[in-house]
Structure formats: structure tokens, C-alpha cells
Protein backbone atom coordinates (compact mmCIF):
# COMPACT_ATOMS: atom_id res chain seq x y z
CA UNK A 1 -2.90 20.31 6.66
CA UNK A 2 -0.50 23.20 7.92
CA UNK A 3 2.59 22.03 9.41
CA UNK A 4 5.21 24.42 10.35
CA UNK A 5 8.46 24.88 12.65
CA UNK A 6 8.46 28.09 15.17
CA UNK A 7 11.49 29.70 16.34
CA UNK A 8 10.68 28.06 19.60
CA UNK A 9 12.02 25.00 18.28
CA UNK A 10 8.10 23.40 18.40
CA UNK A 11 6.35 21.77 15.37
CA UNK A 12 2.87 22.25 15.19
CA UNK A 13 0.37 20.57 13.02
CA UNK A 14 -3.21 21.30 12.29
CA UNK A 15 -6.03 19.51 11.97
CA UNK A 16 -6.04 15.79 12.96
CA UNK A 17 -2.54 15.51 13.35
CA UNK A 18 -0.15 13.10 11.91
CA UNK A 19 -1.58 9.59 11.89
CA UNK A 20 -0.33 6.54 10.13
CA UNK A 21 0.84 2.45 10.67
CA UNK A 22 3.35 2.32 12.61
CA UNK A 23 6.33 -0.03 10.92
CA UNK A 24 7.06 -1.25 14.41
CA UNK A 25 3.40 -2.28 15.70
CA UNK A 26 1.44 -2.22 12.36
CA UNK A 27 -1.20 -0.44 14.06
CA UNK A 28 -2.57 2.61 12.66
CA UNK A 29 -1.94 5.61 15.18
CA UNK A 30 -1.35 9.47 15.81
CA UNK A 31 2.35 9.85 16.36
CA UNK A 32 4.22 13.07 18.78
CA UNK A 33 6.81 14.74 17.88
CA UNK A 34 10.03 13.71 19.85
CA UNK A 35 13.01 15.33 18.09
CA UNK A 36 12.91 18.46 16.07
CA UNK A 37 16.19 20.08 14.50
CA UNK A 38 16.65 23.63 15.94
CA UNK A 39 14.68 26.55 14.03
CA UNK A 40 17.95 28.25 13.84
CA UNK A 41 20.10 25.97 12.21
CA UNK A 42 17.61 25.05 9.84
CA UNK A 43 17.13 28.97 9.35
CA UNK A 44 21.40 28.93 8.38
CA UNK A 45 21.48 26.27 6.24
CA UNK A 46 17.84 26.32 4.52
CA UNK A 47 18.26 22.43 3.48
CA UNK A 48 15.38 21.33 1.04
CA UNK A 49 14.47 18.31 3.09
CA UNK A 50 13.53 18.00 6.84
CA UNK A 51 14.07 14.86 8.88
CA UNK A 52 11.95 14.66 12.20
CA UNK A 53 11.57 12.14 14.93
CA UNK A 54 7.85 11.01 15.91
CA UNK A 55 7.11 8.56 18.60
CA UNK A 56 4.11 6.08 18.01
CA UNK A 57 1.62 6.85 20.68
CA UNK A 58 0.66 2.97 20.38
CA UNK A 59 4.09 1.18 21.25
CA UNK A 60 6.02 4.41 22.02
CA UNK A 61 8.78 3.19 19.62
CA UNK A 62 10.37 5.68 17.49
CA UNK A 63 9.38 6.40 13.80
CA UNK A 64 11.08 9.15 11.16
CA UNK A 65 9.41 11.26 8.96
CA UNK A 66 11.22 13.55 6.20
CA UNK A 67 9.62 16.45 5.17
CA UNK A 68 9.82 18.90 1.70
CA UNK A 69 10.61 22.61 2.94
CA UNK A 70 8.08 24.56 1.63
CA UNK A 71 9.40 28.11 2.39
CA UNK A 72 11.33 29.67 5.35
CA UNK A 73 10.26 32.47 7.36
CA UNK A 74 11.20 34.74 10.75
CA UNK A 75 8.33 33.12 12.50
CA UNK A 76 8.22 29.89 10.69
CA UNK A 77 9.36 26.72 8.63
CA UNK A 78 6.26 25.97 6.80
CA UNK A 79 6.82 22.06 5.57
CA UNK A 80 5.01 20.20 2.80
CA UNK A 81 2.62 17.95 4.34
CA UNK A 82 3.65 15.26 2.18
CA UNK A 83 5.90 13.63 3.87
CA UNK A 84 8.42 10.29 3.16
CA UNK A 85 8.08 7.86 5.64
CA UNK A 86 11.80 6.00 6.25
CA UNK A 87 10.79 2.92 7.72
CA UNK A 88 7.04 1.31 6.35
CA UNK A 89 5.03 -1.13 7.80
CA UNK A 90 4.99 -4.19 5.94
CA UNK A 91 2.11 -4.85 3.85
CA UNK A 92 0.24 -8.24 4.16
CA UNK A 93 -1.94 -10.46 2.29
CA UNK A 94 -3.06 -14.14 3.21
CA UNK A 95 -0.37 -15.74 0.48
CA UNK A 96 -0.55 -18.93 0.98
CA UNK A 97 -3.88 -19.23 -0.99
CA UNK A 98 -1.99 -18.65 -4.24
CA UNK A 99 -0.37 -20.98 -6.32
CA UNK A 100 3.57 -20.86 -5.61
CA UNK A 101 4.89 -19.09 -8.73
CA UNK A 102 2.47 -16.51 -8.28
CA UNK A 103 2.70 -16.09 -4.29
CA UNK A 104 6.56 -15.72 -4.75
CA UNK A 105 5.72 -13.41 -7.13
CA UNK A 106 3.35 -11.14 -5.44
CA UNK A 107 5.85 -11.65 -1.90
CA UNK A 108 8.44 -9.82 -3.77
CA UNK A 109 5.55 -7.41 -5.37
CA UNK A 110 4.77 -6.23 -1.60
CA UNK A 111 8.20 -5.68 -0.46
CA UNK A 112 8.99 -3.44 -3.37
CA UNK A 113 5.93 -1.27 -2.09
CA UNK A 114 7.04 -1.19 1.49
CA UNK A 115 10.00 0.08 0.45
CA UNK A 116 8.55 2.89 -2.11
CA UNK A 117 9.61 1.18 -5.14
CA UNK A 118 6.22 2.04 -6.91
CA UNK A 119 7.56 1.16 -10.84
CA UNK A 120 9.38 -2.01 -9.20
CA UNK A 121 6.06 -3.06 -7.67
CA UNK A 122 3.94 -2.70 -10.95
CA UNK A 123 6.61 -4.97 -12.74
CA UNK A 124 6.44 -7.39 -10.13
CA UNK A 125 2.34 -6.89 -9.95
CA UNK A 126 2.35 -7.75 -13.53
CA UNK A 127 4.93 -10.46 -13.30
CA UNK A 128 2.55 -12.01 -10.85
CA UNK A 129 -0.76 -11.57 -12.73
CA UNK A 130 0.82 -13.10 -15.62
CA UNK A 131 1.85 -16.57 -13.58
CA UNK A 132 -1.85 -16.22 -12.60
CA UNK A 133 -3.13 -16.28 -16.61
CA UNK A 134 -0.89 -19.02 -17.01
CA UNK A 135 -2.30 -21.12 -14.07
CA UNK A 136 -5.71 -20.39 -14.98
CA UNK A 137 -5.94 -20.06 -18.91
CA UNK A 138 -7.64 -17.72 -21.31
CA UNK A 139 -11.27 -18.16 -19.14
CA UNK A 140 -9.66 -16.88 -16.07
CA UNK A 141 -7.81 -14.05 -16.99
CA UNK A 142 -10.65 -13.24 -19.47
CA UNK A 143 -12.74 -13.53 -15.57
CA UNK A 144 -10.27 -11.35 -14.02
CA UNK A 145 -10.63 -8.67 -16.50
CA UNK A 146 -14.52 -8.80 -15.59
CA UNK A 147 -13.60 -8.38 -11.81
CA UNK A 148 -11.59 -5.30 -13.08
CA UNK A 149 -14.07 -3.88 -14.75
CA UNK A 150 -16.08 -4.40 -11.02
CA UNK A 151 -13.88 -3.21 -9.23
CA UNK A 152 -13.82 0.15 -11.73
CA UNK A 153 -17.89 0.66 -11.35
CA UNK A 154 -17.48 0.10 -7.73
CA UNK A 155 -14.54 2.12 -6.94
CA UNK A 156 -15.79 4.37 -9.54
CA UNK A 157 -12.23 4.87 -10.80
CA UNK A 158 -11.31 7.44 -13.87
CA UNK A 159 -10.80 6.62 -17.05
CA UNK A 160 -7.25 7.14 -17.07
CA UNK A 161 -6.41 5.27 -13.31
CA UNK A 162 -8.17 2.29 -15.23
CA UNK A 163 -6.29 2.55 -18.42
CA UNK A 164 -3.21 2.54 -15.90
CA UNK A 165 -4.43 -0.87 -13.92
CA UNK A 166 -4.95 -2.15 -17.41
CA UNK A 167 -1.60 -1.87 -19.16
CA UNK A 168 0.65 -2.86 -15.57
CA UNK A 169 -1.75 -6.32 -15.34
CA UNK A 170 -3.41 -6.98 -18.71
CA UNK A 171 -0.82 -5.63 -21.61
CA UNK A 172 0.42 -7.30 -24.22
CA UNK A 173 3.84 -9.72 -23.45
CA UNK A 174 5.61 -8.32 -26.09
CA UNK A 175 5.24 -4.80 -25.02
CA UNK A 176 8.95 -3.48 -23.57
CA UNK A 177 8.48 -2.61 -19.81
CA UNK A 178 9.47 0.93 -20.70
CA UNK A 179 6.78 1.99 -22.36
CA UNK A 180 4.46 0.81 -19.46
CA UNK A 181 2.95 3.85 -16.97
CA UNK A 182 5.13 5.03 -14.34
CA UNK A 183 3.63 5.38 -10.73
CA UNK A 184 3.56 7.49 -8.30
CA UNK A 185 2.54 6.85 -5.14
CA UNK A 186 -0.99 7.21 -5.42
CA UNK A 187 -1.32 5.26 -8.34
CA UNK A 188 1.11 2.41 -6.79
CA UNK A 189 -1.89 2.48 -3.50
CA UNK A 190 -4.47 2.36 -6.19
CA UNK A 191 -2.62 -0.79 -8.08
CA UNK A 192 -2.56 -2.52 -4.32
CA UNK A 193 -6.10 -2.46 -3.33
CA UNK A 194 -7.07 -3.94 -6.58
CA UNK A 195 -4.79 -6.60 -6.73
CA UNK A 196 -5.67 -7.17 -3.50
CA UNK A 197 -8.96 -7.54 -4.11
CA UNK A 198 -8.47 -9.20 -7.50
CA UNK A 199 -6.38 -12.15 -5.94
CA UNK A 200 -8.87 -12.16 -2.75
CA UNK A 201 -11.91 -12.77 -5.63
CA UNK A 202 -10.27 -15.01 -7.62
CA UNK A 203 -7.91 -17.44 -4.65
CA UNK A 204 -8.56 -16.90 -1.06
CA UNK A 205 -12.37 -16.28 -1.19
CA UNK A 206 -12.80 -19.64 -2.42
CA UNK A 207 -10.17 -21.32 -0.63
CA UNK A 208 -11.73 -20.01 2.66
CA UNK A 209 -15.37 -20.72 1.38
CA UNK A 210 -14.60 -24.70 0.40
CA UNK A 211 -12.63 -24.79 3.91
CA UNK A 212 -15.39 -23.33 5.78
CA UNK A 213 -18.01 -26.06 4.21
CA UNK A 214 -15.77 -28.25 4.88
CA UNK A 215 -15.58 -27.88 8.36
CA UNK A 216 -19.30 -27.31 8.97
CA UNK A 217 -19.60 -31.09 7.30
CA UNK A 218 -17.53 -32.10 9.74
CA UNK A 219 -18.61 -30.92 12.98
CA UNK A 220 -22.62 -30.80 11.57
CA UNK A 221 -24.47 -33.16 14.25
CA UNK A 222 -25.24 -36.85 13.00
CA UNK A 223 -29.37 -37.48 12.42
CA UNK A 224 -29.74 -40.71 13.74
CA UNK A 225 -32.79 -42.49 11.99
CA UNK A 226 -34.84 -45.25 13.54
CA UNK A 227 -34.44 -48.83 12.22
């Protein structure tokens, strides 16, 4: 995706656009362009990092975006199109099916994401999954390995993104934190979907399942049989 500054003042982006959740409605949008800095300043001072002003075209509230310079030109400001977002949408998960050392836990996991503190939310991740061995014993977490091992056919992930998921959830106590991976943030988006999915498996899928038969045998008509 090309996205560049013209002497105009204008940013222009190819393709599709710009689209992501909006931290202020959580809904996942395009977003305009509603305050550039001026071509020629930025031309002056050359600064390594661009700060723009979107609007959400959902709610209309305001969202910024800083963007890498990639090079300056006469013509243009070509800008990297990986960009930092300032402000993140919270991300959510249905906590209150998992016990409450691990739900605090995992709480605290998910705000260190939001706020792009990728190594902080593997520690907590692992801090989390480790309440969860605890709560269910050697079966479980030998269970939840199996799910990993799933969720690695399914999401046919390489052999090094799995060695990754592997050391953060399932290494050894007595390893020092340092030598764990470090993540970036594609391997910290990675590490959410599966403990998403590896706490949905193992707590809320059940929870929801025994509350859903539970309710049927409720509200199922009585069969009244003859005397």
C-alpha cells in the first residue's frame, strides 16, 4: 500500500485505504484524513516520524496515526505503511468464564496488548496459562497442549511461530523470563488468537454449553401422561 504526502498538502493512499477498529466505537472502519502537517514544513525539518489526524467514518470521532518516513521527495513524502496507532481499541474476551486468578490474569494480559506492550503481554499470557495448569492439573494442561497442537494443523502455523507459542505458555518455571522470545507485533496478534481460542476451548465453550442445556431443561414443555 503506497501512501504518500504531495506538496499540495493532500495524503493519498492506494488501494483499500486505511481501515481499522476504531478505539472510540470498536467498530472496524475506513478512516479520512482530517489533519495533515504542511508538505513544506515537513520538507524543512525531515522528522523520521509523521503524526496524522484520521476521522472514523463510523462515529466521526477523531483517531491518530504516526507514520515512519520512508524518503522525502519534490513531489512527495512517501510514508511507511506501517503505521502506530496512539489510541487502540480495547480488546475483549467473555472473562468471567475463567476462574478468578486466571481472569485477573489474562485482564491485565489484554491491556498490555492494547497498549503495544507485546513482551509485557506474553509474560502476563504465560502468567495466566500457568494459574490455568494449576487449576486444572497435569491432565489439563497436558489437554491444552493437544488444543495447541490443533490449533497449529488448523492455522497451519510454522515451525518456528509454534516453537514461539510454546516457550511464552508451556516453558519450564524455572526458565528466567529473559531468555523467553521477544515479540513483535505480529507474533504478539498471533499469541492472542490462540489464547483466545485456547481459553474459549477449554472455559467458556463449556460454560455456555452446560448453561444452554440448562435452560432448554427448563423451558422444554412438560409431557403430561394419562393416569
Amino acid at each position: 500500500m503506497s501512501i504518500y504526502i504531495t506538496p499540495q498538502d493532500e495524503l493519498h493512499v492506494e488501494n483499500q485505504g486505511i481501515a481499522l477498529t476504531c478505539p472510540h466505537c470498536q467498530t472496524l472502519t475506513h478512516v479520512s484524513a482530517s489533519a495533515t502537517p504542511k508538505f513544506t514544513e515537513l520538507s524543512l525539518r525531515k522528522p523520521k516520524q509523521i503524526g496524522i489526524v484520521f476521522r472514523c467514518d463510523a462515529c466521526g470521532e477523531p483517531i491518530f496515526l504516526r507514520f515512519p518516513a520512508k524518503s522525502y521527495n519534490p513531489q512527495r513524502i512517501e510514508l511507511s505503511s506501517n503505521y502506530a496507532e496512539l489510541e487502540r481499541a480495547p480488546e475483549n474476551f467473555p472473562l468471567t468464564y475463567l476462574p478468578e486468578e486466571a481472569e485477573l490474569m489474562f485482564r491485565e494480559a489484554l491491556g498490555c496488548y492494547s497498549a503495544g506492550c507485546y513482551n509485557a503481554f506474553a509474560a502476563m499470557s504465560r502468567r495466566a496459562a500457568q494459574s490455568l495448569f494449576r487449576e486444572l492439573g497435569e491432565r489439563g494442561k497436558l489437554e491444552m497442549f493437544d488444543t495447541l497442537q490443533e490449533i497449529r494443523n488448523l492455522a497451519e502455523l510454522d515451525d518456528q511461530t509454534f516453537a514461539t507459542l510454546r516457550a511464552v505458555l508451556f516453558g519450564s518455571d524455572s526458565d528466567p523470563w529473559p531468555h523467553q522470545p521477544h515479540l513483535n507485533a505480529e507474533s504478539a496478534g498471533i499469541l492472542l488468537e490462540v489464547m483466545r481460542d485456547l481459553l474459549y476451548q477449554t472455559f467458556v465453550r463449556k460454560a455456555r454449553l452446560l448453561q444452554a442445556m440448562t435452560f432448554r431443561k427448563y423451558v422444554a414443555p412438560q409431557v403430561e401422561t394419562s393416569a
